[in-house]
Protein backbone atom coordinates (compact mmCIF):
# COMPACT_ATOMS: atom_id res chain seq x y z
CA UNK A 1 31.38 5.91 -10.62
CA UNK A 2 31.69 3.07 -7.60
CA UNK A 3 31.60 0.09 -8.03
CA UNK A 4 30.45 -2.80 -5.04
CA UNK A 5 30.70 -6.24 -5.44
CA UNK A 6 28.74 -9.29 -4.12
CA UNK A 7 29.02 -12.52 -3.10
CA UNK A 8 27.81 -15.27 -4.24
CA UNK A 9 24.21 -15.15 -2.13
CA UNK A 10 23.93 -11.59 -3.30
CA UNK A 11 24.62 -12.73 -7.22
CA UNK A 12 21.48 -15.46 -6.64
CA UNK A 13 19.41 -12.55 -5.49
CA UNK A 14 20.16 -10.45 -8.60
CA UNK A 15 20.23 -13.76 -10.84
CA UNK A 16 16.82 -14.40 -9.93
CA UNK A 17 15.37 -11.04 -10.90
CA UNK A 18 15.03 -9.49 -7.09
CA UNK A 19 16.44 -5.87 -7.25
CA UNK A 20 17.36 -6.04 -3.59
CA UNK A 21 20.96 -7.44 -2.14
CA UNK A 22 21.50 -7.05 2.14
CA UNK A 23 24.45 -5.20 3.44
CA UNK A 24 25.82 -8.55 4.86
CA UNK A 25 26.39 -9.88 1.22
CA UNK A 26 28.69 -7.31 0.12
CA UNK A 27 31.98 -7.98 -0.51
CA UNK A 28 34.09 -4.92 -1.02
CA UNK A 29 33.10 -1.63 -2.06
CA UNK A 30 34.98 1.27 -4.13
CA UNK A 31 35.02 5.28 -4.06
CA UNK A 32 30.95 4.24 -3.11
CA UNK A 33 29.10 6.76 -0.96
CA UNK A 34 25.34 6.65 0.37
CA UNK A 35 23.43 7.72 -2.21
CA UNK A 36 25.80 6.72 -5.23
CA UNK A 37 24.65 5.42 -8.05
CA UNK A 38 27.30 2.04 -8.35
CA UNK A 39 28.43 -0.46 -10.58
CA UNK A 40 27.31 -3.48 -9.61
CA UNK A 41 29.71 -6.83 -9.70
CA UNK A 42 30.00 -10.38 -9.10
CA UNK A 43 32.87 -11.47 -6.69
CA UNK A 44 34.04 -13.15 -10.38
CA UNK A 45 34.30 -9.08 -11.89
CA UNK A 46 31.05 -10.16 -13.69
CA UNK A 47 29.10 -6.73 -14.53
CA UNK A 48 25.29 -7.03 -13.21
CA UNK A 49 23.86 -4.04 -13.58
CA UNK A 50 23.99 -0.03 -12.14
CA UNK A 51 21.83 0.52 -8.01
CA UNK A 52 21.40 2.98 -5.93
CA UNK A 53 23.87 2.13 -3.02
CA UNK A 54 23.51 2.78 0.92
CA UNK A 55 25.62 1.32 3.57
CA UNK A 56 23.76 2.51 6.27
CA UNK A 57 20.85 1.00 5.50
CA UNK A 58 20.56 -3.25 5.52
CA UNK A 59 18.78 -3.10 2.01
CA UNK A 60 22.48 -1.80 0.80
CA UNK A 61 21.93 -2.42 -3.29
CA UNK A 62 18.43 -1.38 -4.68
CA UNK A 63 19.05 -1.93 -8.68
CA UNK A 64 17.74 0.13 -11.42
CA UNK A 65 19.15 -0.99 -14.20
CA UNK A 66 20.69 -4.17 -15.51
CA UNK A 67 22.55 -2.06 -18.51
CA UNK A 68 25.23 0.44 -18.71
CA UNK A 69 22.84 3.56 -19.67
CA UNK A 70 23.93 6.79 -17.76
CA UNK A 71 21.29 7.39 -14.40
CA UNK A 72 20.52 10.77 -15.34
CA UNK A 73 16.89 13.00 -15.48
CA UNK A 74 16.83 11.68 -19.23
CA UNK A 75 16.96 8.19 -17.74
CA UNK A 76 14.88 9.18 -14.71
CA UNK A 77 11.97 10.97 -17.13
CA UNK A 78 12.19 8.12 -20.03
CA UNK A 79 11.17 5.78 -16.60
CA UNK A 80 8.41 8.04 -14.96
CA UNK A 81 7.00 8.61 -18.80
CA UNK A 82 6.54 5.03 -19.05
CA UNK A 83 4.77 4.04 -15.80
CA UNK A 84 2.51 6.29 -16.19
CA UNK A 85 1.49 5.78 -20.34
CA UNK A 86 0.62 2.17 -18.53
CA UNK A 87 -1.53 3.21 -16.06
CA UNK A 88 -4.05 5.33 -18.78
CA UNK A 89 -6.63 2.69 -18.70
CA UNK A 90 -7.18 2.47 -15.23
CA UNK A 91 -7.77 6.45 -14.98
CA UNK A 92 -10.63 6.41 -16.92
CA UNK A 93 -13.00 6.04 -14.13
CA UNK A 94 -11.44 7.96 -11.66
CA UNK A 95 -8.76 10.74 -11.30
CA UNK A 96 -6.64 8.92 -7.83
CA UNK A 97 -4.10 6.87 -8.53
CA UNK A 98 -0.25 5.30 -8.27
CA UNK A 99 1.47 6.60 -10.61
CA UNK A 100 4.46 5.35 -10.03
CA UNK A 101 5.16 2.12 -7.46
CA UNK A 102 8.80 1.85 -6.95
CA UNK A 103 10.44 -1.03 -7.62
CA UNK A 104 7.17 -2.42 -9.89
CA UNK A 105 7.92 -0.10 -11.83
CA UNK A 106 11.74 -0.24 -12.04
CA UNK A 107 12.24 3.07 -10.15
CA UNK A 108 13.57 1.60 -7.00
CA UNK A 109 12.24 3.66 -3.89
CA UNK A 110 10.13 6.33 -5.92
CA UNK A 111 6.40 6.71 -4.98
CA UNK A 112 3.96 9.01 -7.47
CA UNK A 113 0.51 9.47 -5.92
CA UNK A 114 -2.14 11.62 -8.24
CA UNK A 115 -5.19 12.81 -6.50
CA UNK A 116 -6.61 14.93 -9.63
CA UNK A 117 -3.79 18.08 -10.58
CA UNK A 118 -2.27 17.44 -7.33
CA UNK A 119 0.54 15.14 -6.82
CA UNK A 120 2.28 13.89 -3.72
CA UNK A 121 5.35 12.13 -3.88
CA UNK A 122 8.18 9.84 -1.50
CA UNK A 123 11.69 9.32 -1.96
CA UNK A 124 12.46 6.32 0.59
CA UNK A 125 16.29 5.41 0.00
CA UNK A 126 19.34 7.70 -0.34
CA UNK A 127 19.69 6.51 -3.89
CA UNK A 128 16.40 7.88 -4.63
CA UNK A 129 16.38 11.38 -2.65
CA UNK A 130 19.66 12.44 -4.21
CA UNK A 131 17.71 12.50 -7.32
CA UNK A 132 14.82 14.42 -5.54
CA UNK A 133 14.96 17.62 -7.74
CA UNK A 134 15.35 15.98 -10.45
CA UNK A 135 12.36 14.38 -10.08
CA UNK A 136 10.17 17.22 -8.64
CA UNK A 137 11.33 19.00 -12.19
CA UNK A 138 10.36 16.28 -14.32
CA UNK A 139 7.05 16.25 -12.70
CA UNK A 140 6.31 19.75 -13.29
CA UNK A 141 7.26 19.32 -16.88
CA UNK A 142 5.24 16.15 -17.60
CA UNK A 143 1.86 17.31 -15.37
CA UNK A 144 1.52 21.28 -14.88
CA UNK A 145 0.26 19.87 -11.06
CA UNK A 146 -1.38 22.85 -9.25
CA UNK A 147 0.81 21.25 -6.26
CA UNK A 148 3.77 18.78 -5.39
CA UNK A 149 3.45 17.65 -2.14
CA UNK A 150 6.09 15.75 -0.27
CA UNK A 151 5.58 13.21 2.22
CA UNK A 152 8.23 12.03 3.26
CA UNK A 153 7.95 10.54 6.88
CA UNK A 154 7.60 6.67 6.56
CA UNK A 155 9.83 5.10 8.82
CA UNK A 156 12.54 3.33 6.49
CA UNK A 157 13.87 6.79 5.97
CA UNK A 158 15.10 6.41 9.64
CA UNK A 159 16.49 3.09 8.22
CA UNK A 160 18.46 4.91 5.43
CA UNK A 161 19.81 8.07 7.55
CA UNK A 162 17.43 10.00 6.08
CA UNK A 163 15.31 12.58 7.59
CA UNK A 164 11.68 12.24 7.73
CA UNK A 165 9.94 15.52 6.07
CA UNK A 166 6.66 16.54 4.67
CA UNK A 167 5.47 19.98 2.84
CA UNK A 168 4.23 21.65 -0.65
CA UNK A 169 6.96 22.07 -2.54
CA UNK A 170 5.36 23.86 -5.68
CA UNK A 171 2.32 25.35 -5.99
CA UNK A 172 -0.53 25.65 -3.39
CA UNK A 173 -3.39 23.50 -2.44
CA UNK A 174 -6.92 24.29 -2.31
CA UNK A 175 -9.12 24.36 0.64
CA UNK A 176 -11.27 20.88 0.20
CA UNK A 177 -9.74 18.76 -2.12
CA UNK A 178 -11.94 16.19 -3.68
CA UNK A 179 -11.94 13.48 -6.22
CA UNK A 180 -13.43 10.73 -8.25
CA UNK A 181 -13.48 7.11 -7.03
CA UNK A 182 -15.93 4.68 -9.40
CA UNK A 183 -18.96 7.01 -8.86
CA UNK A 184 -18.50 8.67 -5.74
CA UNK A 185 -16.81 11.46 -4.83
CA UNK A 186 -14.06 11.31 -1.74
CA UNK A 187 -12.48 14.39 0.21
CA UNK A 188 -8.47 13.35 0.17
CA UNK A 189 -5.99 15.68 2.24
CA UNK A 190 -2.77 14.74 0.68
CA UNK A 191 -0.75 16.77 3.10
CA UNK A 192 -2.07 15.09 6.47
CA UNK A 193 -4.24 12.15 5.68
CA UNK A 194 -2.89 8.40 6.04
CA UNK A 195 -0.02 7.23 3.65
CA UNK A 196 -0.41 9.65 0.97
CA UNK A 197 -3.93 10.85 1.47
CA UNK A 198 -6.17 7.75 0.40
CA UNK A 199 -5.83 4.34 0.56
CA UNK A 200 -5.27 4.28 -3.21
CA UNK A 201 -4.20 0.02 -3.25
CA UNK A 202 -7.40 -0.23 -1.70
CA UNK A 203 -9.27 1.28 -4.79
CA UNK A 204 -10.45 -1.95 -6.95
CA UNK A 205 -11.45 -4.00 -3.86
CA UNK A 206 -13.77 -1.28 -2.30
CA UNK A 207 -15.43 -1.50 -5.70
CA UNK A 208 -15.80 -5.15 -5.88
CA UNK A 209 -17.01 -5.42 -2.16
CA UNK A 210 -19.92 -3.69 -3.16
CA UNK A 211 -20.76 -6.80 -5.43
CA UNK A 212 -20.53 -9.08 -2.31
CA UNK A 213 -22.23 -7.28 0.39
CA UNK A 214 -25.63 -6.94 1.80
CA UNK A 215 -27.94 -6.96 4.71
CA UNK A 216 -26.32 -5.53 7.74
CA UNK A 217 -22.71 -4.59 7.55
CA UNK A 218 -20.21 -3.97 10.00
CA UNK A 219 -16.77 -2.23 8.39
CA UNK A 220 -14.10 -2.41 10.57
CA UNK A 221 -11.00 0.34 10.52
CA UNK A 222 -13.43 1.86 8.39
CA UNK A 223 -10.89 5.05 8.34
CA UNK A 224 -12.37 7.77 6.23
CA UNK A 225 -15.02 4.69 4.43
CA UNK A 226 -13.30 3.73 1.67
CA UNK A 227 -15.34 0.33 1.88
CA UNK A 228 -18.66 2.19 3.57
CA UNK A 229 -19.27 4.25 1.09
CA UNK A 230 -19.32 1.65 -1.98
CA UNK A 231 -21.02 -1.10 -0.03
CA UNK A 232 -23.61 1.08 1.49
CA UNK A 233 -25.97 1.19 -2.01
CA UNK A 234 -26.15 -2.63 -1.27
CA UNK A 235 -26.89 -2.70 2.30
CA UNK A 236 -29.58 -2.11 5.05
CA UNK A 237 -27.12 -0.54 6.93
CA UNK A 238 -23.30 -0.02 7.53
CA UNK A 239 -21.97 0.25 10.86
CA UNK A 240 -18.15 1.57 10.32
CA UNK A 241 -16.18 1.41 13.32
CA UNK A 242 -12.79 3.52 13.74
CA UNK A 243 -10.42 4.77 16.78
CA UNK A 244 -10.09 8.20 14.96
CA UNK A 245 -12.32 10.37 15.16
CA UNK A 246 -11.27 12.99 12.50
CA UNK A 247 -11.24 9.99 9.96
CA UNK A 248 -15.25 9.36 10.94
CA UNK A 249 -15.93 13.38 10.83
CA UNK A 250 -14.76 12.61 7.01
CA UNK A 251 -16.73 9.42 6.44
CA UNK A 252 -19.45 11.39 7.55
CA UNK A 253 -18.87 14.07 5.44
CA UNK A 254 -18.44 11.87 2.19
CA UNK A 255 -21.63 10.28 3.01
CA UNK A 256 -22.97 13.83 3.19
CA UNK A 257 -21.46 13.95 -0.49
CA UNK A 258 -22.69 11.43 -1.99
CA UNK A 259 -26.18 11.14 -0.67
CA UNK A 260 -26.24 8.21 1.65
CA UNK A 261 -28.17 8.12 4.78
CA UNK A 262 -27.36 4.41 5.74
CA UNK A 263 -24.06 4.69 7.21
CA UNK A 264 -23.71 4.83 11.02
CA UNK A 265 -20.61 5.79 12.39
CA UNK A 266 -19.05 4.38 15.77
CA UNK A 267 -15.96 6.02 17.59
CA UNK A 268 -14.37 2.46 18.93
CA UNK A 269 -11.49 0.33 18.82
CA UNK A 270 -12.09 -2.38 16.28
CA UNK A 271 -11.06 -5.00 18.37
CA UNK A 272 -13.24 -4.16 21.00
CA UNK A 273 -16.35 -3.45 19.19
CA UNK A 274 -16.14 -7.26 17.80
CA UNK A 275 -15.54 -8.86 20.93
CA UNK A 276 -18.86 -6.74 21.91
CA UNK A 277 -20.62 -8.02 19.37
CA UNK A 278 -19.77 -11.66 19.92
CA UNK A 279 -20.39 -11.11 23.63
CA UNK A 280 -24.00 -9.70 23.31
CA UNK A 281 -25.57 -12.12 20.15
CA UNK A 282 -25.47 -8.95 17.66
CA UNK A 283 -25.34 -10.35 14.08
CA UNK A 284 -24.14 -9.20 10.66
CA UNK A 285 -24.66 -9.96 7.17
CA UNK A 286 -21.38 -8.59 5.63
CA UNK A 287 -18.19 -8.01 7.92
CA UNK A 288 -15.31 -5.82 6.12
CA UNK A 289 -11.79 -6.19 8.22
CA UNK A 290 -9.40 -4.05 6.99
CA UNK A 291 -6.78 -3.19 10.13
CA UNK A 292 -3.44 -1.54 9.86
CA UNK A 293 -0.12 -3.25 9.44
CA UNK A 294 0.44 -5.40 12.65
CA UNK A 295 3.69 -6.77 11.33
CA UNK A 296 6.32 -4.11 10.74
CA UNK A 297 9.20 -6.46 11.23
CA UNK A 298 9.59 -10.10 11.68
CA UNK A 299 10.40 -9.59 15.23
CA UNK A 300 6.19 -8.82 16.02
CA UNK A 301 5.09 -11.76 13.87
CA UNK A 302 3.53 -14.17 16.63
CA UNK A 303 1.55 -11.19 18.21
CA UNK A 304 0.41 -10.27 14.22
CA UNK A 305 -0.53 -13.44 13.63
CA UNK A 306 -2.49 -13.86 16.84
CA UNK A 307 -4.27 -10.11 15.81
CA UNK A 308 -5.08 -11.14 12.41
CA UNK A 309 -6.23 -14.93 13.85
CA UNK A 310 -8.74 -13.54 16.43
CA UNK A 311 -10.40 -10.84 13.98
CA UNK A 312 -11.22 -13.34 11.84
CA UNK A 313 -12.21 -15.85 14.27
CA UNK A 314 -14.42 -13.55 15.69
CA UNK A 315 -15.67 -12.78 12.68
CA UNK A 316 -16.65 -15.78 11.20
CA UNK A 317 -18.08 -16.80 15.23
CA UNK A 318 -21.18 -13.93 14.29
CA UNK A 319 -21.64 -14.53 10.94
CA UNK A 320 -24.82 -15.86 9.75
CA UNK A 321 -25.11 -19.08 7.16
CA UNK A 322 -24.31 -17.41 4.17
CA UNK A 323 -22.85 -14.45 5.56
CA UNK A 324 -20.05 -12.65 3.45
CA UNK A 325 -16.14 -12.33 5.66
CA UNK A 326 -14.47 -9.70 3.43
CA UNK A 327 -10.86 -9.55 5.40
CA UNK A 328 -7.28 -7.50 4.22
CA UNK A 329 -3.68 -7.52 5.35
CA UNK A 330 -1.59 -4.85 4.34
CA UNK A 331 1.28 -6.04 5.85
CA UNK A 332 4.56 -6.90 3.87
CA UNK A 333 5.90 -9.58 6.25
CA UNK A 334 2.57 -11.16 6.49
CA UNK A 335 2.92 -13.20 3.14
CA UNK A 336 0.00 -14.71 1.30
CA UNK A 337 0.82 -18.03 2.72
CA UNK A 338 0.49 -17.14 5.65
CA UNK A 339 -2.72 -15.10 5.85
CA UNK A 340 -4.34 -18.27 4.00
CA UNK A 341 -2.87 -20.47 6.97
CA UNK A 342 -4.46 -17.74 9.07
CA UNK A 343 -8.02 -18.15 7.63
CA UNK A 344 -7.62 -22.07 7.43
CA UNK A 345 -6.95 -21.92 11.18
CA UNK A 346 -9.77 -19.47 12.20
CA UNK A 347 -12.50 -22.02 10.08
CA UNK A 348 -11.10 -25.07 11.95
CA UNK A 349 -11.26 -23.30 15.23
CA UNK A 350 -14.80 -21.81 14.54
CA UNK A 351 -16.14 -25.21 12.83
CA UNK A 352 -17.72 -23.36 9.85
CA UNK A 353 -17.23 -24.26 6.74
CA UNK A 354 -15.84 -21.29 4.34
CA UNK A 355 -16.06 -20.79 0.43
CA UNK A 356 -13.99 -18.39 -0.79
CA UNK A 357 -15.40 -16.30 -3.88
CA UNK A 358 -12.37 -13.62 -4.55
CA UNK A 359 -8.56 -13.58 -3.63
CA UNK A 360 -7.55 -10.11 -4.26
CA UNK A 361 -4.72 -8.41 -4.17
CA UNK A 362 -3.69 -3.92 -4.48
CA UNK A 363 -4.99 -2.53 -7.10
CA UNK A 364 -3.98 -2.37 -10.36
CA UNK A 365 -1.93 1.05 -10.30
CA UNK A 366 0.06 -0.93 -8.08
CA UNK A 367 1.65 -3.87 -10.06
CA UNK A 368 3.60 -6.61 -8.59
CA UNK A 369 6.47 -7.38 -9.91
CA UNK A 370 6.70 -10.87 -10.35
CA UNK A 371 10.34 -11.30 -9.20
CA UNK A 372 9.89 -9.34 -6.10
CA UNK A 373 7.67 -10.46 -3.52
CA UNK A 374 7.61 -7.68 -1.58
CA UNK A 375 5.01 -5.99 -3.68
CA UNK A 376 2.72 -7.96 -3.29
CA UNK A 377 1.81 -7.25 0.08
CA UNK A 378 -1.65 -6.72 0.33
CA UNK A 379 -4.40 -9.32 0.53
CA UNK A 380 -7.96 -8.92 0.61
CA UNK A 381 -9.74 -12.46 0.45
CA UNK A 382 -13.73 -12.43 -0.29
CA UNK A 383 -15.26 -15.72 1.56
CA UNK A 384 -18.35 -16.92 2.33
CA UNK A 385 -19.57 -18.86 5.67
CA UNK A 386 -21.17 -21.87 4.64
């Protein structure tokens, strides 16, 4: 086995319970290939634990395990076996969900999505994908899935020399493919859909908008109506705005499905369609925002921040006295600090006086771990203009 050692910014990292050390603070490294599993040392010989190892990539160390345990599929099974037994009480309404979140759940890299008996997977570091069979193996053995899909084309495989790749790898898939959200139904296509197939970190907060909203609502990046379809029960009408039109053809259809009749669709940039709004008077009760990821790297932050600042702005500009603002980031870089410095700023600019009533965060199939930051990167605040 290699072994890598660290200075001492690297040994603070680890000290402190992140599971992460950069390629600038390695020291030396020994018979250590991409992909290795390594010893991992202080510059003092100290032993800190066993990572997955990739110089290529500028996340070099990605630890999974602070003891001296061979990285093998009984390791690898023990891990999976345990994420899941902790996610049984959040699958009791519904059969989508995380099964396993990476580095939450001490399987650096590895992503587990279930969407009923089919499951769709990601290997996103070399570390990880060299165990790739191992892990499609130990998923057949603990699930019987009717599929394994993998979907592997996010873009940090670019970062770790990996190539990007998607496809069945067992089994076969069905022709509509639909499960069980809370008490509606949802078509998922967990070979071509966004991320994995649903929004699954989205899951608990569509369910708790529907406590919040009413009168007329406007959903924004509505995508395939994760929010639309929960809040609709509770509204005069939804208006769910998307670029795509393939995601609204599904909205529709999931309407269809679960017997709503209130939910108009619009084909429109999101952007646009609020600036509209502002422009010609039009009012709503409820506004959902819920845009993609503006800030992929720290390099884009002051047009992000701009993005997220005039949404909300907007937003808040149309809202009535009372009106409910119910506004996400799912952007890693965009920290919670800064998306509450975000809504501060769009208040003071709009003179309105906000309440807020929820700070939310993913759901709860996707942990954050409390030493790594990085998971928690989704925010979905719940405010009222007062």
């Amino acid at each position: 086995m290699g072994t890598v050692t660290i200075n001492q910014k690297g040994f603070q990292r680890i000290h402190s319970g992140h599971p992460w050390v950069f390629r600038s603070d390695i020291l030396r490294t020994e018979d250590a290939q991409a992909g290795d599993v390594v010893v991992l040392k202080s510059q003092k010989g100290q032993f800190l634990g066993q990572a997955f190892f990739n110089p290529k990539s500028q996340i070099s160390i990605r630890l999974i395990s602070r003891g001296k345990e061979p990285i093998n599929r009984v390791f690898l099974k023990k891990r999976v076996e345990e994420a899941v037994s902790r996610r049984q009480n959040y699958l009791k309404d519904r059969d989508a969900a995380r099964l396993i979140f990476g580095e939450s759940d001490l399987l650096p890299s590895v992503i587990l999505d279930q969407y009923g008996k089919i499951l769709v997977f990601q290997t996103l570091s070399a570390g990880a994908d060299r165990f790739r069979d191992d892990l499609i193996s130990i998923f057949e053995e603990l699930f019987s899935p009717e599929a394994i899909i993998e979907r592997n084309e996010p873009h940090v495989r670019d970062l770790e020399g990996l190539p990007r790749q998607k496809g069945i790898v067992r089994g076969g898939l069905p022709k509509e493919i639909w499960t069980r959200q809370g008490p509606y139904n949802v078509w998922v296509d967990p070979l071509e859909g966004q991320k994995t197939g649903l929004f699954l970190d989205q899951a608990d907060n569509h369910l708790a908008a529907a406590r919040h909203a009413r009168g007329r609502v406007l959903d924004l990046f509505c995508y395939q109506g994760g929010f639309a379809i929960p809040v609709a029960a509770a509204s005069e009408e939804v208006v769910a705005v998307d670029s795509s039109a393939p995601a609204l053809a599904i909205l529709k259809e999931n309407a269809r499905q679960n017997k709503i009749d209130n939910i108009l669709a619009v084909e429109k940039n999101g952007f646009d369609f609020l600036r509209e709004c502002q422009e010609s008077g039009e009012r709503f009760e409820t506004i959902i925002i819920d845009p993609p990821p503006f800030v992929r790297d720290r390099k884009n932050m002051t047009g992000a921040l701009r993005g997220y600042k005039e949404l909300n702005l907007r937003a808040m500009k149309i809202l009535p006295k009372n009106g409910v603002l119910i506004t996400c980031s799912c952007s890693q870089n965009f920290t919670p600090e800064l998306f509450e410095q975000t809504l501060v700023e769009a208040a003071r600019d709009t003179h309105r006086e906000v309440q807020v009533l929820e700070r939310r965060s993913a759901a709860s199939d996707h942990p954050v771990l409390l030493t790594f930051p990085e998971s928690n990167y989704l925010q979905c605040w719940i405010v009222r203009i007062l």
